[in-house]
C-alpha atoms as a PDB file:
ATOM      1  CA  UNK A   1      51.673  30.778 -77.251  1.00  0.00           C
ATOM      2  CA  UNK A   2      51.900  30.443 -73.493  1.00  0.00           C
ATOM      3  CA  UNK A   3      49.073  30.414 -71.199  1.00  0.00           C
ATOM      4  CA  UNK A   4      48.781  29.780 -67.153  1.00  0.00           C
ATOM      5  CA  UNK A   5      47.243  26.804 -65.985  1.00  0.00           C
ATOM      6  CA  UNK A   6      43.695  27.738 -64.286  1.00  0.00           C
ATOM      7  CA  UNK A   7      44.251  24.482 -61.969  1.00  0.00           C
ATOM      8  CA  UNK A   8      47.878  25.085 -60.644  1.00  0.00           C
ATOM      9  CA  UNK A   9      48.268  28.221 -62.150  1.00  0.00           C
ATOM     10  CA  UNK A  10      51.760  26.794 -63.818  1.00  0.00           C
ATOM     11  CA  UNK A  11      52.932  27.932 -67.379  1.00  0.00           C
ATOM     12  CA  UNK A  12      52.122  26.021 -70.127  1.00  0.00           C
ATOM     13  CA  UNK A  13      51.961  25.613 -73.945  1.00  0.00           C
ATOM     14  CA  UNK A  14      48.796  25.900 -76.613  1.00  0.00           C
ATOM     15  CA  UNK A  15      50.301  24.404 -79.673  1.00  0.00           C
ATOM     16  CA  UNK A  16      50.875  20.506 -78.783  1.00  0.00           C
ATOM     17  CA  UNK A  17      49.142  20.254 -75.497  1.00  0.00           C
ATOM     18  CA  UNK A  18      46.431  17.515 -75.777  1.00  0.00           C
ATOM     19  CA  UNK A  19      45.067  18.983 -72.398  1.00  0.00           C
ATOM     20  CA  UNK A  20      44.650  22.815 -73.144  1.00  0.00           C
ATOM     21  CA  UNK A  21      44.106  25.000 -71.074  1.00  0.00           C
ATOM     22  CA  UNK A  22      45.434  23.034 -68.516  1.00  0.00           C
ATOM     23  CA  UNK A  23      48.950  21.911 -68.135  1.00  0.00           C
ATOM     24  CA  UNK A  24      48.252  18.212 -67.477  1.00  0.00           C
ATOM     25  CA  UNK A  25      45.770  15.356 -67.534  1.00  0.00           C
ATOM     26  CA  UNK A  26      45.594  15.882 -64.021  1.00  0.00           C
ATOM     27  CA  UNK A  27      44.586  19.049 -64.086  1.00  0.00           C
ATOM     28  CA  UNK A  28      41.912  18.688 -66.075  1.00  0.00           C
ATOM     29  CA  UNK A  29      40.543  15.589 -64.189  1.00  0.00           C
ATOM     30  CA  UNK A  30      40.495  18.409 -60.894  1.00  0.00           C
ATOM     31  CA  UNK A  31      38.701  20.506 -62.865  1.00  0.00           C
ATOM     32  CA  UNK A  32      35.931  17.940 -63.947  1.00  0.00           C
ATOM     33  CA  UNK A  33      35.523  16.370 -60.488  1.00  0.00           C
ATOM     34  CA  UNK A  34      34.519  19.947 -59.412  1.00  0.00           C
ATOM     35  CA  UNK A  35      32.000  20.408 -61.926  1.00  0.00           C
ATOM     36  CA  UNK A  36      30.388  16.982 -60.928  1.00  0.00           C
ATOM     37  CA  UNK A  37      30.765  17.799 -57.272  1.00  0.00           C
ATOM     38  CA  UNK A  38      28.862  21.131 -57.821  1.00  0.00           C
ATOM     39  CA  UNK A  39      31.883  22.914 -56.326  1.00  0.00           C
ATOM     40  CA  UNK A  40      30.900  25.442 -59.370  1.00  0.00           C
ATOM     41  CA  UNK A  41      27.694  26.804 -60.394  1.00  0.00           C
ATOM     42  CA  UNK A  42      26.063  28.967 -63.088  1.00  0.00           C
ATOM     43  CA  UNK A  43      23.690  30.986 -61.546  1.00  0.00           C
ATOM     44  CA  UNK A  44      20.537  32.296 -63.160  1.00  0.00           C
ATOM     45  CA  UNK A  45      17.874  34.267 -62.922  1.00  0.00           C
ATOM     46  CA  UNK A  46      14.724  32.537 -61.944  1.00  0.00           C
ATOM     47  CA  UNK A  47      12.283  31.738 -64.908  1.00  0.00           C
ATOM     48  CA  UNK A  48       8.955  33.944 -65.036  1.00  0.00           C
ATOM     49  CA  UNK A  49       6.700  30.825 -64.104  1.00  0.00           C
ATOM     50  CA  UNK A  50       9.420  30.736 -61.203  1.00  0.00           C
ATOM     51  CA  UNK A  51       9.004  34.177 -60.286  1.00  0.00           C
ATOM     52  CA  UNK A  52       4.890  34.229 -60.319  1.00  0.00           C
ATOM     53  CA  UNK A  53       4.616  31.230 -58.141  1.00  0.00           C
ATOM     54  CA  UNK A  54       7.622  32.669 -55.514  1.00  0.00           C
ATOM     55  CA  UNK A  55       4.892  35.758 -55.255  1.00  0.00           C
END
């Protein structure tokens, strides 16, 4: 099964690829270091103690 790389966006492998989805170690490192950065975020809604003090 082939699958693109969400990193480099190059085509890779499933079966045998310690690094799935991504094509390489490094790609995967990238992807961590932007996660720990807080280049990406889940967003949420607000709780409802949140939302009764914000009022």
């Amino acid at each position: 099964m082939q699958l693109t790389c969400p990193m480099c966006k190059e085509k890779t492998t499933w079966k045998e690829n310690p690094w799935r989805p991504f094509c390489s170690e490094r790609c995967k490192l990238i992807d961590l270091g932007k996660w720990v950065l807080e280049e990406y975020k889940i967003h949420e809604e607000p709780a409802e103690e949140e939302k009764r003090e914000g009022t």
